[in-house]
C-alpha atoms as a PDB file:
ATOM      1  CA  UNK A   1      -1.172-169.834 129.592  1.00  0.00           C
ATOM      2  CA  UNK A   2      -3.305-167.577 132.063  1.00  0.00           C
ATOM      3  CA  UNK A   3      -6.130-166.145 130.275  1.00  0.00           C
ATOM      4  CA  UNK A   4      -6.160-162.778 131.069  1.00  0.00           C
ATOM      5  CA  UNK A   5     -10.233-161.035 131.487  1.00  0.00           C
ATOM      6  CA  UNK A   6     -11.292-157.655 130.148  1.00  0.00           C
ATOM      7  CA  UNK A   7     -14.805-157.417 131.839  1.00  0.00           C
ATOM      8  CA  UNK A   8     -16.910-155.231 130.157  1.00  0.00           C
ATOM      9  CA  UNK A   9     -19.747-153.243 131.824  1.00  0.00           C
ATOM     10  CA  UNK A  10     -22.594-151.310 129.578  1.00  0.00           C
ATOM     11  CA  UNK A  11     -24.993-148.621 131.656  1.00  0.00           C
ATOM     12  CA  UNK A  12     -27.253-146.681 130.753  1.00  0.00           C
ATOM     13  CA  UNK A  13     -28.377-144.370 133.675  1.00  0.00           C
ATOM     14  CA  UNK A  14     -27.475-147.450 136.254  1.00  0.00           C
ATOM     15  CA  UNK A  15     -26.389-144.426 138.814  1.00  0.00           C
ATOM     16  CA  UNK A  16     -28.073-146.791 141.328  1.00  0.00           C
ATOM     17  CA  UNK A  17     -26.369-150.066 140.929  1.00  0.00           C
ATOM     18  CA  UNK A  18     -22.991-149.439 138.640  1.00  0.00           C
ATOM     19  CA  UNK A  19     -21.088-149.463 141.772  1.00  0.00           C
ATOM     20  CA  UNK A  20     -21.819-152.745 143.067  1.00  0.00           C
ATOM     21  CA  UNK A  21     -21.729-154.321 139.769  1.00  0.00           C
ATOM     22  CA  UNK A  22     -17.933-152.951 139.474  1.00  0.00           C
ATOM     23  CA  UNK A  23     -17.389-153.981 143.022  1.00  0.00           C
ATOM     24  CA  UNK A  24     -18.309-157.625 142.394  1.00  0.00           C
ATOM     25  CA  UNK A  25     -15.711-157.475 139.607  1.00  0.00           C
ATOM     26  CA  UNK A  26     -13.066-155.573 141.857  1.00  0.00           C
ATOM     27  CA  UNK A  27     -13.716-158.526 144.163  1.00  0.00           C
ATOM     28  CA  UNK A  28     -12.972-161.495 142.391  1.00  0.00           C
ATOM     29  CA  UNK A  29     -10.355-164.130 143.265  1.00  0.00           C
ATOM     30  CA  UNK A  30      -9.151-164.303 140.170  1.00  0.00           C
ATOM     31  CA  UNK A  31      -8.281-160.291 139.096  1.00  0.00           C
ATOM     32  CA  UNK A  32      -9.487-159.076 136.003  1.00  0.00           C
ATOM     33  CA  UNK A  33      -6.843-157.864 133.497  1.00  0.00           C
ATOM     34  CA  UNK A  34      -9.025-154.573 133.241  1.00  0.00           C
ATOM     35  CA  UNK A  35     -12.791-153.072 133.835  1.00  0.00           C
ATOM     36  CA  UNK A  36     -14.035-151.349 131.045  1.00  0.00           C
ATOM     37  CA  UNK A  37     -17.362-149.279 131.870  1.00  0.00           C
ATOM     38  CA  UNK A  38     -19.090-148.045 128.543  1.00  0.00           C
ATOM     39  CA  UNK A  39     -21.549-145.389 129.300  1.00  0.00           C
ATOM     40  CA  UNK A  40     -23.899-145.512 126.449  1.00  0.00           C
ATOM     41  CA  UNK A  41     -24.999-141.708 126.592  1.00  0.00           C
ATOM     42  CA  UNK A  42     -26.760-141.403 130.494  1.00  0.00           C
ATOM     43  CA  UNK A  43     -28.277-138.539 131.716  1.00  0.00           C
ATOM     44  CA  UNK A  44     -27.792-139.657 135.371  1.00  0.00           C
ATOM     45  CA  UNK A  45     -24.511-140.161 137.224  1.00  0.00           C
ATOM     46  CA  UNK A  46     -23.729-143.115 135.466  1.00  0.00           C
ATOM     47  CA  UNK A  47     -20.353-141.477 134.552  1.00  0.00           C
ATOM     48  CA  UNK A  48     -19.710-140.072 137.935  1.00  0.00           C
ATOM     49  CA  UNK A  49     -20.111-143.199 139.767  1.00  0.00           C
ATOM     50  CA  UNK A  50     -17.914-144.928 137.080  1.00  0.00           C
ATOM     51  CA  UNK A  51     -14.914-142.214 137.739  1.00  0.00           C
ATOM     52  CA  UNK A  52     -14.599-142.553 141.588  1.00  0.00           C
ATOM     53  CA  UNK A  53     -13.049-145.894 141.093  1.00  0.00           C
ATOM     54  CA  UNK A  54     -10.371-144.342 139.535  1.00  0.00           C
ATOM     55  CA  UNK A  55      -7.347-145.849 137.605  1.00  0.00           C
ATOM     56  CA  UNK A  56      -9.515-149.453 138.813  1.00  0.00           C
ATOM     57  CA  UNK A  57     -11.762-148.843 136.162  1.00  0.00           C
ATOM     58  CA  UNK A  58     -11.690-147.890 132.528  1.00  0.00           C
ATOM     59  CA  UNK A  59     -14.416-145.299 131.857  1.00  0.00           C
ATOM     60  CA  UNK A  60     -15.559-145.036 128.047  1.00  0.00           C
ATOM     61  CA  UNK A  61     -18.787-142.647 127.040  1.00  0.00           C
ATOM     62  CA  UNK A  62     -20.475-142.338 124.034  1.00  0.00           C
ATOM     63  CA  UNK A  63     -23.711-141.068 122.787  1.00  0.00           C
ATOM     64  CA  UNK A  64     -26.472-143.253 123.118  1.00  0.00           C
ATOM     65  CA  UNK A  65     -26.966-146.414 120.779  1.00  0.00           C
ATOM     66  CA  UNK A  66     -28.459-149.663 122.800  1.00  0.00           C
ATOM     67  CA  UNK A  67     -26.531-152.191 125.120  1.00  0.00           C
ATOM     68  CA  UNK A  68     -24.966-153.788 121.762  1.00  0.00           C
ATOM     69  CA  UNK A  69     -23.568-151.299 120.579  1.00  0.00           C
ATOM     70  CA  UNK A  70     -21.744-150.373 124.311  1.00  0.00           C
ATOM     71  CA  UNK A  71     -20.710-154.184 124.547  1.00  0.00           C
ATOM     72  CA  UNK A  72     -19.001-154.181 121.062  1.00  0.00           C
ATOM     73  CA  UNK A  73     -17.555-150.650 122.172  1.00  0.00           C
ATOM     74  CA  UNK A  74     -15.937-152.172 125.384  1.00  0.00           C
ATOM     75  CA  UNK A  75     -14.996-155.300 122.962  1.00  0.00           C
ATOM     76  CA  UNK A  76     -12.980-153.453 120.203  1.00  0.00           C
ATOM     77  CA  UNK A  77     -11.064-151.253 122.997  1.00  0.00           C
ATOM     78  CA  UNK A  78     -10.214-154.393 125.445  1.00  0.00           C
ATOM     79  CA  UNK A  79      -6.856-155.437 125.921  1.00  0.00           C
ATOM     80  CA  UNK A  80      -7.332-158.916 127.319  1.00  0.00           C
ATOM     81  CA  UNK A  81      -7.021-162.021 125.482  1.00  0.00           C
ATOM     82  CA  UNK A  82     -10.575-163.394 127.239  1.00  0.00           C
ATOM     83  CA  UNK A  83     -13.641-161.022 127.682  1.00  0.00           C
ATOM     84  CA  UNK A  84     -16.316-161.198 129.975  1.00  0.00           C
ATOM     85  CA  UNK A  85     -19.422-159.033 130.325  1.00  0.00           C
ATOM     86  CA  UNK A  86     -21.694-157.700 133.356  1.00  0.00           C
ATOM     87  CA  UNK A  87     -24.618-155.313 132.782  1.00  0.00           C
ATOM     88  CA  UNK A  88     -24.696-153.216 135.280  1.00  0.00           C
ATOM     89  CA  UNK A  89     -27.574-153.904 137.193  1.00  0.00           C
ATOM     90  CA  UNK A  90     -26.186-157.706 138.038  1.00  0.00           C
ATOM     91  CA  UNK A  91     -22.933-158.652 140.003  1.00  0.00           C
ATOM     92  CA  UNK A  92     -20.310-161.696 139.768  1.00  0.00           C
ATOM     93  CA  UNK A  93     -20.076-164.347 142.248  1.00  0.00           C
ATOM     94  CA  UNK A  94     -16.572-163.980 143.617  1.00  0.00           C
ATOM     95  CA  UNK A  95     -15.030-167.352 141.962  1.00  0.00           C
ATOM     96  CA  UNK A  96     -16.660-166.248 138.806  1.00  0.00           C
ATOM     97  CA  UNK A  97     -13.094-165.740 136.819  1.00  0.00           C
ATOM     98  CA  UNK A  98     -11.595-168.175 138.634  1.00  0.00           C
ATOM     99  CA  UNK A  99     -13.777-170.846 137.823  1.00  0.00           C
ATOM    100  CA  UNK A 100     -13.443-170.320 134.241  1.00  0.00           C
ATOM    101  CA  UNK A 101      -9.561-169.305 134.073  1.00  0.00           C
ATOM    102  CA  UNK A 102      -8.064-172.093 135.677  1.00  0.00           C
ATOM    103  CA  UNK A 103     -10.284-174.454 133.684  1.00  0.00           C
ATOM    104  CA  UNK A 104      -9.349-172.649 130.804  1.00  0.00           C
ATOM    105  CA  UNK A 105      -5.597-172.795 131.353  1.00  0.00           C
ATOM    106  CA  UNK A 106      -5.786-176.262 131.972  1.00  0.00           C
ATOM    107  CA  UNK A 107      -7.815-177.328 128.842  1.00  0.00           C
ATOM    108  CA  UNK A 108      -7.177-174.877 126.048  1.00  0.00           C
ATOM    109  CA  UNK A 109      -9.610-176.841 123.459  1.00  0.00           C
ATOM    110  CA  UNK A 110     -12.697-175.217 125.003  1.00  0.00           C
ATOM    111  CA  UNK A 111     -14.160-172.829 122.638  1.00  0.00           C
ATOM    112  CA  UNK A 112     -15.700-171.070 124.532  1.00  0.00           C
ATOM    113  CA  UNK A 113     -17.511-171.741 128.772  1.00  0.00           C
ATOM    114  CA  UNK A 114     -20.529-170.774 130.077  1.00  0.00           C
ATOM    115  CA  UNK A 115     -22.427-171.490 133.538  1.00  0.00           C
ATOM    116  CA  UNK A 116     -24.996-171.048 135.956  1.00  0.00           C
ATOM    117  CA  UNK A 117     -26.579-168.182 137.366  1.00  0.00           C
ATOM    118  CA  UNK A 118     -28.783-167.170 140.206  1.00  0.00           C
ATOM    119  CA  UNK A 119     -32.233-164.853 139.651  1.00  0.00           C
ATOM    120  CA  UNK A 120     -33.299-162.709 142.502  1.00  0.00           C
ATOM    121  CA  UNK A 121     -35.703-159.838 142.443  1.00  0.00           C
ATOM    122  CA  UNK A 122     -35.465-155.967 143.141  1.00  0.00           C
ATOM    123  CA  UNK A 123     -35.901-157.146 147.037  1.00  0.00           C
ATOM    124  CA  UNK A 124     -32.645-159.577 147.028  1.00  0.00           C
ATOM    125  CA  UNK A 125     -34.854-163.147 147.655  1.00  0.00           C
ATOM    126  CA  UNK A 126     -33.130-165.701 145.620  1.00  0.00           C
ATOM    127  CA  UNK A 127     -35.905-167.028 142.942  1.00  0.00           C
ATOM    128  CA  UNK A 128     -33.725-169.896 141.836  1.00  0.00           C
ATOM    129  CA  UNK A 129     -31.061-170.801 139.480  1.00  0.00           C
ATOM    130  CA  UNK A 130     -30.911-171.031 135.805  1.00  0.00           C
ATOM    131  CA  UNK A 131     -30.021-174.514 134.814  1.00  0.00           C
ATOM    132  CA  UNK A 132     -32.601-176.109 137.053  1.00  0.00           C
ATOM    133  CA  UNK A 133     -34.839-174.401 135.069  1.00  0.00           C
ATOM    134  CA  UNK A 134     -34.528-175.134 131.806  1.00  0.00           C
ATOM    135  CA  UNK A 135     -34.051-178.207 130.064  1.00  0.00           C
ATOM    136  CA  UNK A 136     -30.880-178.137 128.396  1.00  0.00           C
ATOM    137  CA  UNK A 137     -29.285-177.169 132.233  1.00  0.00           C
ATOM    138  CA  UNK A 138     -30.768-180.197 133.696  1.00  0.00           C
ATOM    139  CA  UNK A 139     -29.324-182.311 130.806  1.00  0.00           C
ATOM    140  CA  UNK A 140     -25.435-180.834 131.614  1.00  0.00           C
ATOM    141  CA  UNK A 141     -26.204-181.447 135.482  1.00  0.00           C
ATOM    142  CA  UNK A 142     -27.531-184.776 134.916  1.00  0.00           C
ATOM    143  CA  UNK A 143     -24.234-185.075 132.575  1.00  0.00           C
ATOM    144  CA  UNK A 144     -21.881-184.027 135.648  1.00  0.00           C
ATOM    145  CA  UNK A 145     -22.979-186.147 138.133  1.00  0.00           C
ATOM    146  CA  UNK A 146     -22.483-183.339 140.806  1.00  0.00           C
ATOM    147  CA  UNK A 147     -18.835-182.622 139.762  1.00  0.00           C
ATOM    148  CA  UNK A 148     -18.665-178.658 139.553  1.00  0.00           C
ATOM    149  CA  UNK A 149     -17.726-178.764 135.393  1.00  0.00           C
ATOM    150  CA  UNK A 150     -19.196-180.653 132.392  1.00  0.00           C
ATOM    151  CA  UNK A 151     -18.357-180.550 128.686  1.00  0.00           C
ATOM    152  CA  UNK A 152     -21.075-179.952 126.254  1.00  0.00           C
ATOM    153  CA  UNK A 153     -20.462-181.104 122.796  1.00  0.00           C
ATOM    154  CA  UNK A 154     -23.051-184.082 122.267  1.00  0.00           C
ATOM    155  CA  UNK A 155     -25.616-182.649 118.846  1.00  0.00           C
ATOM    156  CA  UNK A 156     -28.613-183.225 121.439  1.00  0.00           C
ATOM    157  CA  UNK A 157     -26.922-180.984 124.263  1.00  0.00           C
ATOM    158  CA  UNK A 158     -26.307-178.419 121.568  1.00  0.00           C
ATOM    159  CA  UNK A 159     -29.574-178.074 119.900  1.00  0.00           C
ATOM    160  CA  UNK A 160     -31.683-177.833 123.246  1.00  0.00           C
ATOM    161  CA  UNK A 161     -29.170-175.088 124.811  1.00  0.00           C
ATOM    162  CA  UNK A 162     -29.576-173.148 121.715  1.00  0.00           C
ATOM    163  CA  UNK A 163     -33.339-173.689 121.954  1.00  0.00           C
ATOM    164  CA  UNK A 164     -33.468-172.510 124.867  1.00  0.00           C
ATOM    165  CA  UNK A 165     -29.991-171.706 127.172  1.00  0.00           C
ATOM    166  CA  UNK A 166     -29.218-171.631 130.615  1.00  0.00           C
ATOM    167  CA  UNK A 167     -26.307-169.698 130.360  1.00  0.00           C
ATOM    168  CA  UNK A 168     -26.705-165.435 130.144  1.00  0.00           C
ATOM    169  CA  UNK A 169     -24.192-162.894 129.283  1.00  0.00           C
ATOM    170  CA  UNK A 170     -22.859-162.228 132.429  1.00  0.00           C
ATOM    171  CA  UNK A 171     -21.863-166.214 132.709  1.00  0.00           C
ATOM    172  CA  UNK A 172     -19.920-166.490 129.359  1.00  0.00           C
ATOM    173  CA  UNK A 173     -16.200-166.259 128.791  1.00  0.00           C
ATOM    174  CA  UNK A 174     -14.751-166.349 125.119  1.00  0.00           C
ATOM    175  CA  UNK A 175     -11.714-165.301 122.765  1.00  0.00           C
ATOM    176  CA  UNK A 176     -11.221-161.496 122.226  1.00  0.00           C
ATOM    177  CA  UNK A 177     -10.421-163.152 118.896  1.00  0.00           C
ATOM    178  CA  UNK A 178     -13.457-165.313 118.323  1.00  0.00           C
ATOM    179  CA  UNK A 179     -15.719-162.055 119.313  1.00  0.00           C
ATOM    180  CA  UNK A 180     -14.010-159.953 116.788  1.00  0.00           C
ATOM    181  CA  UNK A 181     -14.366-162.345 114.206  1.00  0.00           C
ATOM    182  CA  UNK A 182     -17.949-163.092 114.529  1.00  0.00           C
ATOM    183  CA  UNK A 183     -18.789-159.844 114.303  1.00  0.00           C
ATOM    184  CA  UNK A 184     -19.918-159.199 118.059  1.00  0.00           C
ATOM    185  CA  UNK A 185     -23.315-158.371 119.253  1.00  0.00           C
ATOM    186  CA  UNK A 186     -25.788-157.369 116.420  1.00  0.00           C
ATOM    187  CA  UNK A 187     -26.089-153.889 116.370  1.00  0.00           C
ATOM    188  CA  UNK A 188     -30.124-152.912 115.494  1.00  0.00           C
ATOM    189  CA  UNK A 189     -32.242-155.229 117.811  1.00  0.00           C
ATOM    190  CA  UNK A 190     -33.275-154.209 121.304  1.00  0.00           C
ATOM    191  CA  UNK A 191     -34.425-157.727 122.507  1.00  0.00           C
ATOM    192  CA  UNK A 192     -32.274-161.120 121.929  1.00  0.00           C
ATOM    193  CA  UNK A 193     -28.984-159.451 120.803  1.00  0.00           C
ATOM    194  CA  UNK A 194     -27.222-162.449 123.652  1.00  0.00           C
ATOM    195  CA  UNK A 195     -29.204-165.072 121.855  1.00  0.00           C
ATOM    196  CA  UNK A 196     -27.981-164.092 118.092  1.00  0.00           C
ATOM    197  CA  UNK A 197     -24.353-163.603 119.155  1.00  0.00           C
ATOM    198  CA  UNK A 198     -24.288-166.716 121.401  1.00  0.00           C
ATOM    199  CA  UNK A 199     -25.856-168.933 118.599  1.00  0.00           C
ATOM    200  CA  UNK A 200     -23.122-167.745 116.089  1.00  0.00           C
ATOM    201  CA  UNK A 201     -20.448-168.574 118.648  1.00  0.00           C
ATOM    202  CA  UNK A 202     -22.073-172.427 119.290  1.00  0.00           C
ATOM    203  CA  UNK A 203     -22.239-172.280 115.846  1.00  0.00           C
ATOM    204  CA  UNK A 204     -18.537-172.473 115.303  1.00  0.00           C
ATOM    205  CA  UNK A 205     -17.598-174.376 118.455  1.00  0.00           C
ATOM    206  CA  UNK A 206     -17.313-177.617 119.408  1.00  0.00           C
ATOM    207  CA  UNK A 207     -16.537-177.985 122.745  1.00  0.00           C
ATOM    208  CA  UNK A 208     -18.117-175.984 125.706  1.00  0.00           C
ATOM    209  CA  UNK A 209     -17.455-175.681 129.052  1.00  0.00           C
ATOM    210  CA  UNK A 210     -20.462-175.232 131.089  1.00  0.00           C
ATOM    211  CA  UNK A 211     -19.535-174.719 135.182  1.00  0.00           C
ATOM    212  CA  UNK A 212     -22.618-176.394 137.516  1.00  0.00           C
ATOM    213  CA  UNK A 213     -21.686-173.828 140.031  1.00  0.00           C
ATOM    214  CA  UNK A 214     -23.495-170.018 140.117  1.00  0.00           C
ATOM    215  CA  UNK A 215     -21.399-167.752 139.117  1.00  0.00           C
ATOM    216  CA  UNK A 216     -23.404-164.810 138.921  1.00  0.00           C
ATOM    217  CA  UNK A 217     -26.877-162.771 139.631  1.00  0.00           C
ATOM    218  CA  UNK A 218     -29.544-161.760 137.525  1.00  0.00           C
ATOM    219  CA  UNK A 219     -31.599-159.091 139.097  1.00  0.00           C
ATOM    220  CA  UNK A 220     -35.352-159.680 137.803  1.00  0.00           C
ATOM    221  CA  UNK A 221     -37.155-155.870 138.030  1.00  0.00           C
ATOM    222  CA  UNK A 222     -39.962-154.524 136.469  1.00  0.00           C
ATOM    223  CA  UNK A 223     -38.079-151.807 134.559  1.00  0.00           C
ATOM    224  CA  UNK A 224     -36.946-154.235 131.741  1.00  0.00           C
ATOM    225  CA  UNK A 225     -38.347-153.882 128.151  1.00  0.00           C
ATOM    226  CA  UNK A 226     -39.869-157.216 128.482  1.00  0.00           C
ATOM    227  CA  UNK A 227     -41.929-156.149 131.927  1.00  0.00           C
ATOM    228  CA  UNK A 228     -42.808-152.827 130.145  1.00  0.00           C
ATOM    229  CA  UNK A 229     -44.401-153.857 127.016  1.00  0.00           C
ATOM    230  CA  UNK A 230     -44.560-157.335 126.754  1.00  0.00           C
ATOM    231  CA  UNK A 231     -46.177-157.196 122.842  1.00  0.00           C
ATOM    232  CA  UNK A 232     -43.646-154.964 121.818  1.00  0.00           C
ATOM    233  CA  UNK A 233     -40.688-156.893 123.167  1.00  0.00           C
ATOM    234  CA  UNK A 234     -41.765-160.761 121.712  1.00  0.00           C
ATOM    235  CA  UNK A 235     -42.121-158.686 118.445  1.00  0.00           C
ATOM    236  CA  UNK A 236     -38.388-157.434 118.740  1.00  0.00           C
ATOM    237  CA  UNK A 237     -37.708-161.201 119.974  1.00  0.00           C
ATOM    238  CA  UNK A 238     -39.141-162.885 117.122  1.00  0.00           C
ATOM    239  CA  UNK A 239     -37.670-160.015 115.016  1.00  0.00           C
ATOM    240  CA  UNK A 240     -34.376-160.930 115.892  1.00  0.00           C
ATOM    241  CA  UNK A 241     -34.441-164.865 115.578  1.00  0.00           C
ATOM    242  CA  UNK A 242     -36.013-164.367 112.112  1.00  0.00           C
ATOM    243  CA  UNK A 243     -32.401-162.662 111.015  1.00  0.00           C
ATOM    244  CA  UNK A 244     -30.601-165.151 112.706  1.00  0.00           C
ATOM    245  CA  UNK A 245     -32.721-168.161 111.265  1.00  0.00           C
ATOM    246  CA  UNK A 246     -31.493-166.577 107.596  1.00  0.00           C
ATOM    247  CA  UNK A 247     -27.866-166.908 109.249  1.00  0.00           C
ATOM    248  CA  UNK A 248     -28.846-170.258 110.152  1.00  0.00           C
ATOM    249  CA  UNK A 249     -28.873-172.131 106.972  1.00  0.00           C
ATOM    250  CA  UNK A 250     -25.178-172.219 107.131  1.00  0.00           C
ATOM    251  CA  UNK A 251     -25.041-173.517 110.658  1.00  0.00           C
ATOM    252  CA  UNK A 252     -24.357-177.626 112.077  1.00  0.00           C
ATOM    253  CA  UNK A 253     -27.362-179.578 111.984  1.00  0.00           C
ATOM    254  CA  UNK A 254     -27.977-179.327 115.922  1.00  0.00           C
ATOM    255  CA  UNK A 255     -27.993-175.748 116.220  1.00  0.00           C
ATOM    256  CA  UNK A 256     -30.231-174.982 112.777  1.00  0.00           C
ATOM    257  CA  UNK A 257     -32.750-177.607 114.829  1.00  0.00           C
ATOM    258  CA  UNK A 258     -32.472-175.735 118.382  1.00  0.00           C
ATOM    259  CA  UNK A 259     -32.777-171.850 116.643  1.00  0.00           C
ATOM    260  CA  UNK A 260     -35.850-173.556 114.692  1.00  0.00           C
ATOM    261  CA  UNK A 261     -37.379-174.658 117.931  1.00  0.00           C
ATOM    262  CA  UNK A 262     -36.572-171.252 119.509  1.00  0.00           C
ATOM    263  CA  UNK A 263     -38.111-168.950 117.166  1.00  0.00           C
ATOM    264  CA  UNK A 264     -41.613-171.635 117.020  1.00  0.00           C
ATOM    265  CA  UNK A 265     -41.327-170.521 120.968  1.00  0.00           C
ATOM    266  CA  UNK A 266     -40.914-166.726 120.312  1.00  0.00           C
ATOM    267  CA  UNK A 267     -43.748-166.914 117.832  1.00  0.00           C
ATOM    268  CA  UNK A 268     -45.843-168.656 121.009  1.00  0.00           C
ATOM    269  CA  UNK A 269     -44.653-166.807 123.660  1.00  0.00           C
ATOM    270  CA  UNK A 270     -45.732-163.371 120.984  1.00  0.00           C
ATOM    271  CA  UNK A 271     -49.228-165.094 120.603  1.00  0.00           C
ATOM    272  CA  UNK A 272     -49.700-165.276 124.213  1.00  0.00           C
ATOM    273  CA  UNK A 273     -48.943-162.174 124.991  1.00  0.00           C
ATOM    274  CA  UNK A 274     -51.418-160.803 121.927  1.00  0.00           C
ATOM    275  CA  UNK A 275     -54.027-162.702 123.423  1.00  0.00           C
ATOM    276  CA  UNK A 276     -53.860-161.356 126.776  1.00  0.00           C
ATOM    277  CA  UNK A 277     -54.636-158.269 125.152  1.00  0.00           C
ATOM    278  CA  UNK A 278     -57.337-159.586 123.340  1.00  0.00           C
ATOM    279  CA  UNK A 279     -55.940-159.350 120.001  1.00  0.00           C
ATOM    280  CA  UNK A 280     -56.755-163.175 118.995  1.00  0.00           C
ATOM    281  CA  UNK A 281     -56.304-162.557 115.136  1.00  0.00           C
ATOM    282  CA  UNK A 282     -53.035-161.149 115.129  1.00  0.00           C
ATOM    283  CA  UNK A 283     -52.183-164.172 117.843  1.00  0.00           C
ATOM    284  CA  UNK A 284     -53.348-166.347 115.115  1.00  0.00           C
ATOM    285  CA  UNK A 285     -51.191-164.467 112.605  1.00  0.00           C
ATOM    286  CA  UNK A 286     -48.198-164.774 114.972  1.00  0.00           C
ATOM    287  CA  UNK A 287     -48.160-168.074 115.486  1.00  0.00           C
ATOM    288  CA  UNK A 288     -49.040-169.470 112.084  1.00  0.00           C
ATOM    289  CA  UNK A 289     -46.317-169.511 110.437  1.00  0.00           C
ATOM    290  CA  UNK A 290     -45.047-172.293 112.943  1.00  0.00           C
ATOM    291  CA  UNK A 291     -48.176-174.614 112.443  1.00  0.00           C
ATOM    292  CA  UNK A 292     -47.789-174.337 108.820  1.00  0.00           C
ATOM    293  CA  UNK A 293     -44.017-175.644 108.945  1.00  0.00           C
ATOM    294  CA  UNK A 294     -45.138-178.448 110.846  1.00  0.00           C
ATOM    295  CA  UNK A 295     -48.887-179.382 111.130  1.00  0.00           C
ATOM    296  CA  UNK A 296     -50.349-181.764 113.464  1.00  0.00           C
ATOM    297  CA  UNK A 297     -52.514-182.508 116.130  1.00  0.00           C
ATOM    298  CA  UNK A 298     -49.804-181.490 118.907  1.00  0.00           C
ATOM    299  CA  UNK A 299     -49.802-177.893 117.216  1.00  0.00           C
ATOM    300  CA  UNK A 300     -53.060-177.584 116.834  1.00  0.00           C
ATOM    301  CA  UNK A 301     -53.850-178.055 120.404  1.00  0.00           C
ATOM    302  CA  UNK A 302     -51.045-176.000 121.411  1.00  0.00           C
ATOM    303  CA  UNK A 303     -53.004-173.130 118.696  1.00  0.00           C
ATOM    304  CA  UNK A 304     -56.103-173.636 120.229  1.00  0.00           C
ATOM    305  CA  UNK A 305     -54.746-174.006 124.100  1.00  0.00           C
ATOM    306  CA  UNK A 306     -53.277-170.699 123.103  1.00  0.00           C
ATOM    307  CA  UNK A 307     -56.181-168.795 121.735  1.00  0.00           C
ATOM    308  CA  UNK A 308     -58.189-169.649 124.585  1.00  0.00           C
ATOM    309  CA  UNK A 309     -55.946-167.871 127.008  1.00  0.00           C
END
C-alpha cells in the first residue's frame, strides 16, 4: 500500500522563508497527499505568503500557542495515513518522501523511519551532516556499510539515539495513527518538545528505519531560543526531560538508559552555560543531581572540568 504524506508546516512570522519551505515540499518526487500550513497567530505575512499557493496548500490560523501546539493542530486535521513535518524556516531534499514511501511500502513492519539531515547557516555554507556527528549516526552508518538504508532495532542502537539522536523533525515519517495515540507533541514546553514525542514513539517501536542519505536542511541562525538565551533555554531543556524521565519508568530498558544519559547531558550542558555567566553555585546546583545518582571519579572530573570553565 502507498503511504500517502500530510506534511505539516508550523510558522510563526516566517514571512521570509515559508515560501521556500512549501516549495521544497511542492517539489518532491514523491507528491505529498496534502500541505497543511498552521499559522500559529503571526503578525507578519505569514498568512499571506501561505494563501498565494492556493488550493496547493492547506492554510490553518490560530491564535498563538508555541510550535507544539501548531504541529498537533496540523496533526488532528490531516488526512493522510503518514505525516511528515517541516518548520518553516528548513526545506526537504527532493527524494525526501520518496525515500521513505517506497521503503515503507515495501516493508510495512517499520514503526516508524527517520534519517539524515544537512546543517547550514543563515549564509547557505553547508556545516555538515547530522549522523556524522553524533554517535548513535555513526553506529547506523557503520551498520549500513554504505547501502543508503539501515534498520535500527539492536537495545545499544536504541539507547544511544535516544541519548542523543541524529534524526530531527523534519526527517521523521510515522502513522497518523501512532501520533494520535501517543498523544502528539507535548503541549507546555518551549525547548525539547521533538525529543519527548520522539522518545515516546521509540518507546513503543521496535523496528526503525533510519535512511544514510540527507534528506533535509536545518538552517542554524541566531534567532533561535537556544542562541538568544542560552540559560533560559537548557532550563526549559532539562525541564522537559525531567517530565519525560517520570514517563520513563514505564519505558524498555534501552530507552529508560538513553533518556537517563540525556537529561545527565542537559543538566551539563545547563551548568556550562551558568558558568559562563559566572553563576558557579547554581552550576553546581544544576549538575548535582547527576553526580549524586552516580558518583565517581569520572564525574567528579567532569564537575570540576566544568566549574572551571
Amino acid at each position: 500500500m502507498k503511504p500517502r504524506f500530510s506534511v505539516v508546516i508550523p510558522a510563526y512570522n516566517a514571512a521570509a522563508t515559508l515560501a521556500r519551505a512549501i516549495e521544497s515540499v511542492r517539489a518532491q518526487t514523491w507528491p505529498a497527499h496534502e500541505i497543511i500550513v498552521v499559522d500559529d497567530g503571526s503578525s507578519d505575512a505569514t498568512p499571506e505568503v501561505a494563501a498565494r499557493f492556493g488550493g496547493a496548500v492547506r492554510l490553518i490560523r490560530q491564535p498563538n500557542q508555541g510550535v507544539a501546539a501548531a504541529r498537533n493542530r496540523g496533526a488532528r486535521e490531516a488526512g493522510g495515513d503518514w505525516l511528515a513535518f517541516l518548520d518553516a524556516d528548513d526545506w526537504y531534499a527532493p527524494d525526501r518522501l520518496r525515500l521513505h514511501a517506497e521503503w515503507i511500502a515495501e516493508d510495512p513492519t517499520l514503526d516508524f523511519l527517520t534519517g539524515d539531515y544537512e546543517y547550514r547557516d543563515e549564509a547557505g555554507t553547508p556545516l555538515g551532516t547530522s549522523m556524522a556527528r553524533h554517535d548513535a549516526g555513526r553506529r547506523m552508518l557503520a551498520k549500513a556499510g554504505g547501502a543508503r538504508r539501515v534498520v535500527m532495532d539492536a537495545a545499544d542502537e536504541i539507547a544511544a539515539f535516544v541519548a542523543d539522536h541524529f534524526g530531527d523533525t523534519h526527517t521523521l515519517s510515522l502513522p497518523r495513527a501512532r501520533f494520535v495515540e501517543l498523544g502528539g507533541y507535548p503541549e507546555g514546553f518551549k525547548v525539547c518538545e521533538d525529543v519527548h514525542l520522539l522518545t515516546r514513539l521509540v518507546a513503543a517501536s521496535r523496528r526503525i528505519g533510519v535512511s544514510c542519505e540527507c534528506l533535509a536542511v536545518y538552517l542554524i541562525h541566531g534567532g533561535s531560543a537556544t542562541r538568544r538565551d542560552p540559560v533560559a533555554a537548557q532550563y526549559e531543556n532539562v525541564r522537559t526531560l525531567a517530565d519525560l524521565e517520570r514517563l520513563a519508568r514505564n519505558f524498555p530498558l534501552p530507552v529508560r538508559q538513553g533518556v537517563a544519559a540525556r537529561r545527565a547531558a542537559a543538566r551539563y550542558d545547563l551548568g556550562c552555560a551558568l558558568v559562563r555567566r559566572g553563576q558557579r553555585l547554581a552550576a553546581l546546583r544544576a549538575v548535582w543531581p547527576s553526580f549524586a545518582a552516580r558518583p565517581g571519579m569520572q564525574h567528579l572530573r567532569t564537575l570540576l572540568s566544568m566549574l572551571k570553565g
